[in-house]
PDB file of N, CA and C in Angstrom:
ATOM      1  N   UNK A   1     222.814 158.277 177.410  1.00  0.00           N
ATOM      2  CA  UNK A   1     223.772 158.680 176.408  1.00  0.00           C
ATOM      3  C   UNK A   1     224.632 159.831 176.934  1.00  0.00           C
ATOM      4  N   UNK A   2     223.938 160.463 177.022  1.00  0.00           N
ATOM      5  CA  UNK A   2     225.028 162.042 177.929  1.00  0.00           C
ATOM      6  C   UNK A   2     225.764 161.408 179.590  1.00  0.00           C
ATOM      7  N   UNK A   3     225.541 160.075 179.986  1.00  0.00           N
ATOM      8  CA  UNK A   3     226.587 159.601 180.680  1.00  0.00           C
ATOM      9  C   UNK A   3     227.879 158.703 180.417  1.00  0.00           C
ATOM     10  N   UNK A   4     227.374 158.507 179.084  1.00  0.00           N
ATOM     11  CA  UNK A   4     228.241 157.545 178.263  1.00  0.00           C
ATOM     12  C   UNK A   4     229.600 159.236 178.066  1.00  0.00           C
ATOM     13  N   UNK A   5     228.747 160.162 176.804  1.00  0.00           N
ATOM     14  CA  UNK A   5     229.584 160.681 176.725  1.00  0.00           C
ATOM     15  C   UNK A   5     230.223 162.068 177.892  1.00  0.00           C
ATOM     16  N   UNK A   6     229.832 161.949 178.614  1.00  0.00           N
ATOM     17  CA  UNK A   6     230.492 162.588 179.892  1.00  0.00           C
ATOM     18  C   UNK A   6     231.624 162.189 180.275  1.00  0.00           C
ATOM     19  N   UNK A   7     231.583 160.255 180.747  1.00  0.00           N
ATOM     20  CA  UNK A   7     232.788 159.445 181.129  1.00  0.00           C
ATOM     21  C   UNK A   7     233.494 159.939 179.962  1.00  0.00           C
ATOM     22  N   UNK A   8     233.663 159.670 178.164  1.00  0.00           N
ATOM     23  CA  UNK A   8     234.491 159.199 177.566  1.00  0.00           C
ATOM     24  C   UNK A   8     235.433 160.862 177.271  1.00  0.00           C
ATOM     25  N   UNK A   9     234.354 161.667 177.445  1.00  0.00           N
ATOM     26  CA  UNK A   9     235.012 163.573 176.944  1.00  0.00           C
ATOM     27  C   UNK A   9     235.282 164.285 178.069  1.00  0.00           C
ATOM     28  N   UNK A  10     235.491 163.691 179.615  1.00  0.00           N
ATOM     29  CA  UNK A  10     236.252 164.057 180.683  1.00  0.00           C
ATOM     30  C   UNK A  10     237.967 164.850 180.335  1.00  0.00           C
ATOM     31  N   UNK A  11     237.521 166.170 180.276  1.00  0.00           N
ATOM     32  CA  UNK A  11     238.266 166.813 180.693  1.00  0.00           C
ATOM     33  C   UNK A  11     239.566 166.688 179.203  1.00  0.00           C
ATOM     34  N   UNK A  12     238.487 166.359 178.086  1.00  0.00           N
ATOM     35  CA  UNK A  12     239.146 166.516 176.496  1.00  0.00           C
ATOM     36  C   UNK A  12     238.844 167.938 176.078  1.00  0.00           C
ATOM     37  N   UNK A  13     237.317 168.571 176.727  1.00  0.00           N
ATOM     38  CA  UNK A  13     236.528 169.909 175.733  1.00  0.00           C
ATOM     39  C   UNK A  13     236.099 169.440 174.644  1.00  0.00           C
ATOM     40  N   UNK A  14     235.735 167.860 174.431  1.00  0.00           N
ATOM     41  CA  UNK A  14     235.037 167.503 173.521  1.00  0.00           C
ATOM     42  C   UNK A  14     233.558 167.006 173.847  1.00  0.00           C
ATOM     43  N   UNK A  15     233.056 167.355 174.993  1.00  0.00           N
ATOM     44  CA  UNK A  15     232.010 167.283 175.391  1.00  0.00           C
ATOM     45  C   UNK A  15     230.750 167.580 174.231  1.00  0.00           C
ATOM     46  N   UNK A  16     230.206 168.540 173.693  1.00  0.00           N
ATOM     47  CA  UNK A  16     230.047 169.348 172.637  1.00  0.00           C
ATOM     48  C   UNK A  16     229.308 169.123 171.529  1.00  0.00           C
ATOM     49  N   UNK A  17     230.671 168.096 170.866  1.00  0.00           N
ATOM     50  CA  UNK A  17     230.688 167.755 169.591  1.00  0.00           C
ATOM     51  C   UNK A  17     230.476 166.084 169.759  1.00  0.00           C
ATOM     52  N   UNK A  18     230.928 165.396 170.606  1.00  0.00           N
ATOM     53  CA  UNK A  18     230.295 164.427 170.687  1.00  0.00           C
ATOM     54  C   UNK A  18     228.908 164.025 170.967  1.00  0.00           C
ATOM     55  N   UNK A  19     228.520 165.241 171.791  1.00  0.00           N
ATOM     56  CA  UNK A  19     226.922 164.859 171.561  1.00  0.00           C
ATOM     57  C   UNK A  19     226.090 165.327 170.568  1.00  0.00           C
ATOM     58  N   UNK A  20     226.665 166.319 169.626  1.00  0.00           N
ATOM     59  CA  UNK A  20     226.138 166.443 168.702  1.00  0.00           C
ATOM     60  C   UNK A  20     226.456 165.377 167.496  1.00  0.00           C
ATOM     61  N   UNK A  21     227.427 164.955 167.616  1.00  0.00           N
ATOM     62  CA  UNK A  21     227.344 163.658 166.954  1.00  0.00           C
ATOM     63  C   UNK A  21     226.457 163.032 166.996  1.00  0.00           C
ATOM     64  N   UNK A  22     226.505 162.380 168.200  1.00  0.00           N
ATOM     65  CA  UNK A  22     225.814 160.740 168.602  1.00  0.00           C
ATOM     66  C   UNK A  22     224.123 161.666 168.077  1.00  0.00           C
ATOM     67  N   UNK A  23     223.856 163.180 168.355  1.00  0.00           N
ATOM     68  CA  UNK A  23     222.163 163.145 168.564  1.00  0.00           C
ATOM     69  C   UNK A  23     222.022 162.915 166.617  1.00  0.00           C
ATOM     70  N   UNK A  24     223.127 163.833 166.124  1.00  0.00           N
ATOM     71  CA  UNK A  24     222.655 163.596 164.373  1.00  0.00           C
ATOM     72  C   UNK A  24     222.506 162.521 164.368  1.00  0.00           C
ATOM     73  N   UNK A  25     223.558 161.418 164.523  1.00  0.00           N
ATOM     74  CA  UNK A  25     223.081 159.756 164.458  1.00  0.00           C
ATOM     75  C   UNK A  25     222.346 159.117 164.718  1.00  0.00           C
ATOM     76  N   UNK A  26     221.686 159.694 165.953  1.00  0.00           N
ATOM     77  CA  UNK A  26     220.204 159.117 166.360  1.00  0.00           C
ATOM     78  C   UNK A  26     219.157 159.771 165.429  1.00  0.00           C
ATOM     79  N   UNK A  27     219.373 160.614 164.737  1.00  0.00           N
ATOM     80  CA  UNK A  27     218.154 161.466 163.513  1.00  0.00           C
ATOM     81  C   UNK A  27     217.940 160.814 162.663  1.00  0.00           C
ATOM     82  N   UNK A  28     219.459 160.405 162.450  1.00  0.00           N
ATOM     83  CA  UNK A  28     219.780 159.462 161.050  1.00  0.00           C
ATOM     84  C   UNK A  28     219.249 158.115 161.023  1.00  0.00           C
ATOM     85  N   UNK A  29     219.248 157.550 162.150  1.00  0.00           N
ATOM     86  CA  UNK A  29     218.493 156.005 162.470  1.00  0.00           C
ATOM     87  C   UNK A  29     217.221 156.027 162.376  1.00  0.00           C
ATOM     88  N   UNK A  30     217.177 157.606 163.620  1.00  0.00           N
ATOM     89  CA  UNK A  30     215.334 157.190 163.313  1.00  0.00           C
ATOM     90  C   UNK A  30     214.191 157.091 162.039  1.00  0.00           C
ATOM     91  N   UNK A  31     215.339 158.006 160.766  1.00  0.00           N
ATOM     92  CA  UNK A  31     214.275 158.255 159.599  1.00  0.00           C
ATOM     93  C   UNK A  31     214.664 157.362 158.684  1.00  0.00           C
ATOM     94  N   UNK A  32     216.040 156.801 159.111  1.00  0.00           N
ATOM     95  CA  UNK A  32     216.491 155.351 158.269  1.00  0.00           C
ATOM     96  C   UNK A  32     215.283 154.103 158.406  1.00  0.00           C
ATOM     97  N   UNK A  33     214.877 154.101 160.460  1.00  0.00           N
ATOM     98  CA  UNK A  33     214.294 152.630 160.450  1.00  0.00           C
ATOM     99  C   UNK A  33     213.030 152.720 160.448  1.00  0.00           C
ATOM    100  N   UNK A  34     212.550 154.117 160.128  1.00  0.00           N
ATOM    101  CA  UNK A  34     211.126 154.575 159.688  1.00  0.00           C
ATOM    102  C   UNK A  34     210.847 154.208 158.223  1.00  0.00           C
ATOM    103  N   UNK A  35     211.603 154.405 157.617  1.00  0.00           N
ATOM    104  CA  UNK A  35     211.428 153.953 156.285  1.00  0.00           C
ATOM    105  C   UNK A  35     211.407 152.319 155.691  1.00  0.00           C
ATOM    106  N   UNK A  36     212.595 151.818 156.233  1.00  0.00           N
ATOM    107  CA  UNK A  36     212.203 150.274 156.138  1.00  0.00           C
ATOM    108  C   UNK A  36     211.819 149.690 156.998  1.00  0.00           C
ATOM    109  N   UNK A  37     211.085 149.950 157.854  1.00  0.00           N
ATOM    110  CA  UNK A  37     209.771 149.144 158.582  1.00  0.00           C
ATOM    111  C   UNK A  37     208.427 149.516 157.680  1.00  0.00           C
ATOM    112  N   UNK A  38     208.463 150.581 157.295  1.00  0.00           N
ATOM    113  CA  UNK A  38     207.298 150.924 155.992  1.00  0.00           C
ATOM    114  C   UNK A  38     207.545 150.189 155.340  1.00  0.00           C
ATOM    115  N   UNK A  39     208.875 149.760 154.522  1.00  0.00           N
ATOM    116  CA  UNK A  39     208.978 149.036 153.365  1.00  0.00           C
ATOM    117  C   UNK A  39     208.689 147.367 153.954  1.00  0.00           C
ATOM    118  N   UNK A  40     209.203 146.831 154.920  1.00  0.00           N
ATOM    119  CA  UNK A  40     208.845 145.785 155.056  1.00  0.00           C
ATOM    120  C   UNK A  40     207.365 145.514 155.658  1.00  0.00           C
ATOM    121  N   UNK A  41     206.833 146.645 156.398  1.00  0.00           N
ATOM    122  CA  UNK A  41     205.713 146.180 156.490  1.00  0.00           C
ATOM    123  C   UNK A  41     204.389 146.094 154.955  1.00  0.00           C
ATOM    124  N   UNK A  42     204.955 147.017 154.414  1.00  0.00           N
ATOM    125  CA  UNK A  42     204.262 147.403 153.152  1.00  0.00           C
ATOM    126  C   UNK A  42     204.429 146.146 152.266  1.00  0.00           C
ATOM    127  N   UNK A  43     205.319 145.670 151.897  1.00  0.00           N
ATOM    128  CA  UNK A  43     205.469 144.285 151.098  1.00  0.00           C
ATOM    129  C   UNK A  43     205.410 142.835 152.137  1.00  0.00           C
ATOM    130  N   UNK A  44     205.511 142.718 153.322  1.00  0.00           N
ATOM    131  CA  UNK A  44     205.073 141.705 154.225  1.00  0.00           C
ATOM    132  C   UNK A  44     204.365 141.140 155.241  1.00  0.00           C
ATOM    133  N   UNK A  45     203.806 142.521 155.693  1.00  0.00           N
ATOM    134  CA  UNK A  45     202.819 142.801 156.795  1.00  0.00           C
ATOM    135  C   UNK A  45     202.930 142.828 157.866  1.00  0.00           C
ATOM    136  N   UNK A  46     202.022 143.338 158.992  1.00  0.00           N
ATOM    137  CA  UNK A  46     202.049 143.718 159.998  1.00  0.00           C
ATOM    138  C   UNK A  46     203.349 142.785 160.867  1.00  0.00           C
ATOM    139  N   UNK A  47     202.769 142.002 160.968  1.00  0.00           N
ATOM    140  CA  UNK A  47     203.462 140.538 161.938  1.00  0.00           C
ATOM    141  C   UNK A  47     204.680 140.492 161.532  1.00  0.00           C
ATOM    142  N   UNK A  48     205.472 140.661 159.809  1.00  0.00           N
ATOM    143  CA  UNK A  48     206.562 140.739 159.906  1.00  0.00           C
ATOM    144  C   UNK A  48     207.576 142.058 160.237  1.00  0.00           C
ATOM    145  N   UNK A  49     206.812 143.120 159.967  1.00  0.00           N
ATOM    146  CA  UNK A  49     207.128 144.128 160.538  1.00  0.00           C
ATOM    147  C   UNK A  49     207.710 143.897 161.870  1.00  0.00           C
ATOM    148  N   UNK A  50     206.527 143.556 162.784  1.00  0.00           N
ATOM    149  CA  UNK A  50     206.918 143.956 163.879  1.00  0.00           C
ATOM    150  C   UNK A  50     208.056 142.682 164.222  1.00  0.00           C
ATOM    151  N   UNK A  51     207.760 141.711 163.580  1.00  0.00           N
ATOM    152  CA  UNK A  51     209.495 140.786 164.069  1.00  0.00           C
ATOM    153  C   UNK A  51     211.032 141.560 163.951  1.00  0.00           C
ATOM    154  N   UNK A  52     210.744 142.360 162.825  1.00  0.00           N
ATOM    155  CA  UNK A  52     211.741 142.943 162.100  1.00  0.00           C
ATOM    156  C   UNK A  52     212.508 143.815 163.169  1.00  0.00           C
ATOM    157  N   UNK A  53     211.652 144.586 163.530  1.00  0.00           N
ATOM    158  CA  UNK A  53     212.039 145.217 164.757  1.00  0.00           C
ATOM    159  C   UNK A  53     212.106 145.250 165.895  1.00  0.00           C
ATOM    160  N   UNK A  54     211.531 143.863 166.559  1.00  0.00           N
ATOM    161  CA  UNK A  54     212.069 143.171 167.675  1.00  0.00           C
ATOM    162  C   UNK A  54     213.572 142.228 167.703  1.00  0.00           C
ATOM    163  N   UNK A  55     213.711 141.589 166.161  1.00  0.00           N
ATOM    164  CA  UNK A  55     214.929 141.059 165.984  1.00  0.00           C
ATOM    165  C   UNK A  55     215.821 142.431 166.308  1.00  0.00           C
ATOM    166  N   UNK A  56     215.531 143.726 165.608  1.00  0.00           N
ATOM    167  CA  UNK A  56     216.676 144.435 165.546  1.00  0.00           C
ATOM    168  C   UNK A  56     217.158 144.895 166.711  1.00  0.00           C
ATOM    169  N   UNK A  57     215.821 144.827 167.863  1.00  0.00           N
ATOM    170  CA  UNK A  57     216.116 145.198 169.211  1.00  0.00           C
ATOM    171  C   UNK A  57     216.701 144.759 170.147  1.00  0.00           C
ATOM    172  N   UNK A  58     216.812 143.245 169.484  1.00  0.00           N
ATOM    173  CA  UNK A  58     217.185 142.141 170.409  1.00  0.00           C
ATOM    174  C   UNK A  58     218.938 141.959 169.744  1.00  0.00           C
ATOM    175  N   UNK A  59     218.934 142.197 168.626  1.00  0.00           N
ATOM    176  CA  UNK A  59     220.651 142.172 168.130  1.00  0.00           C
ATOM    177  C   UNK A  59     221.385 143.276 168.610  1.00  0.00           C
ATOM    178  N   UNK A  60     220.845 144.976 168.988  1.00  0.00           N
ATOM    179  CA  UNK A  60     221.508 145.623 168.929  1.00  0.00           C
ATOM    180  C   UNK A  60     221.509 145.694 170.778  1.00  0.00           C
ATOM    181  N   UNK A  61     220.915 145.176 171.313  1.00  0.00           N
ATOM    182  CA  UNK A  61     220.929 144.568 173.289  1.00  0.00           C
ATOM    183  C   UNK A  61     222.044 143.625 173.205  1.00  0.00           C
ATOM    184  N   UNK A  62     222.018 142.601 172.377  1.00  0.00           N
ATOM    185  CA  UNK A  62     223.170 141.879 172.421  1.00  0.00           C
ATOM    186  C   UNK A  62     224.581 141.993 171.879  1.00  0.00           C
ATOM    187  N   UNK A  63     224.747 142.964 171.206  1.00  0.00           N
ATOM    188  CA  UNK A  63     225.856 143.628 170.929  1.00  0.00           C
ATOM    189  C   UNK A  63     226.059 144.812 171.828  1.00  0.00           C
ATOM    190  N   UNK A  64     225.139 145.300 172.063  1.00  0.00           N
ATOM    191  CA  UNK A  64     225.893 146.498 173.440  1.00  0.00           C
ATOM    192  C   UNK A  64     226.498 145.716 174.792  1.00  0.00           C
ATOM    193  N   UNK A  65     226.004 144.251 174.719  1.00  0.00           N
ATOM    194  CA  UNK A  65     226.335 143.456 176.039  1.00  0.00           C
ATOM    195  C   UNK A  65     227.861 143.310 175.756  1.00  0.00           C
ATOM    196  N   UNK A  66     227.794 142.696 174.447  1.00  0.00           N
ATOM    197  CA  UNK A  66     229.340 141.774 174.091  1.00  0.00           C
ATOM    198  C   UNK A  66     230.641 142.457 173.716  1.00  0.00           C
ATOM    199  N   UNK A  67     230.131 144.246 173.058  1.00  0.00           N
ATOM    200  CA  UNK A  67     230.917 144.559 173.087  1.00  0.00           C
ATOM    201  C   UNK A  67     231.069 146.151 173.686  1.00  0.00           C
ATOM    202  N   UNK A  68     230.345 146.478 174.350  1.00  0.00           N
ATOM    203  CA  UNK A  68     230.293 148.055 175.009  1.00  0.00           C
ATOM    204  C   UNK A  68     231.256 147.474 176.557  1.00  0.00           C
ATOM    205  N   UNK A  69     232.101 148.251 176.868  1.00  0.00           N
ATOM    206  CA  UNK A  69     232.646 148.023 178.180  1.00  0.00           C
ATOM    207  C   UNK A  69     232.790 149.470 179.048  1.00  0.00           C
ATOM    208  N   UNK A  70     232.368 149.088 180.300  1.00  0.00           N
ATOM    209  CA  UNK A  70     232.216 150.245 181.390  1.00  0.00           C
ATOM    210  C   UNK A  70     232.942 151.610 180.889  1.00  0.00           C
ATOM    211  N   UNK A  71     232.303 152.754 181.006  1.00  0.00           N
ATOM    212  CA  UNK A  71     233.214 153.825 180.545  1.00  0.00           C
ATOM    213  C   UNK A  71     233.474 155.042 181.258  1.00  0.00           C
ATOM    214  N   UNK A  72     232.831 154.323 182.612  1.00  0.00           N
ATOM    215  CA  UNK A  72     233.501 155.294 183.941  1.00  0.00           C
ATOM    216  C   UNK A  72     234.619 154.975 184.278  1.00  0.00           C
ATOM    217  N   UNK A  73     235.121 156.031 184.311  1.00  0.00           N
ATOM    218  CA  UNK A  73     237.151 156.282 184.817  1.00  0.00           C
ATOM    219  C   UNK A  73     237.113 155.941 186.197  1.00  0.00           C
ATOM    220  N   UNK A  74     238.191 155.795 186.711  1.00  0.00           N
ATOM    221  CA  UNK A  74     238.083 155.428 187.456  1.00  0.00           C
ATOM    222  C   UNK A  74     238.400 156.382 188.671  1.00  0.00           C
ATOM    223  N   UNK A  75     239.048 158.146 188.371  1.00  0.00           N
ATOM    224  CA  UNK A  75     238.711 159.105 189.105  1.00  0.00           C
ATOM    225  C   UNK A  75     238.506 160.051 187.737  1.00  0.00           C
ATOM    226  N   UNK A  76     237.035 161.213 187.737  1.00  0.00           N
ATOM    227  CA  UNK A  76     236.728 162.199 187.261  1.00  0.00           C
ATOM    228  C   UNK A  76     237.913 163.381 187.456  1.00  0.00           C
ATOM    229  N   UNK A  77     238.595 163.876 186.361  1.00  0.00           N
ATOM    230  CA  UNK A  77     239.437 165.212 185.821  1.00  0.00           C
ATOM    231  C   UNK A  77     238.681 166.308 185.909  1.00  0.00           C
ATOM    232  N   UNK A  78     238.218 167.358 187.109  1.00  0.00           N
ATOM    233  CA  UNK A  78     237.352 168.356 187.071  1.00  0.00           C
ATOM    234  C   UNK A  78     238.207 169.693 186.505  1.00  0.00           C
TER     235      UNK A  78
END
């Protein structure tokens, strides 16, 4: 992640704030998909649980494929 946003805040001074972004967002996911994996495991059980979150692992791999594109420049602004 801090190479993602390195390439994209080259030489903006938004270095910073974008990673404090992206880390709140990762806070925000983690206590989001903590909670409904409780809820689905709690009303469906173990086995669907854990599909739940292999599907989600496997959709959000295949969307970083289809739509994330290279985000190294092609010369670094020091």
């Amino acid at each position: 992640m801090i190479l993602v946003i390195t390439d994209l805040t080259t030489g903006s001074g938004r270095f910073n704030l974008a990673q404090g972004v992206l880390g709140a967002a990762t806070a925000a996911a983690a206590a989001i998909s903590t909670a409904a994996s409780g809820v689905v495991v709690q009303q469906f059980g173990d086995f669907a649980g854990f599909m739940a979150m292999a599907i989600a692992v496997l959709a959000g791999t295949a969307l970083l494929w289809a739509f994330v594109p290279e985000t190294k420049p092609s010369k670094y602004i020091d």
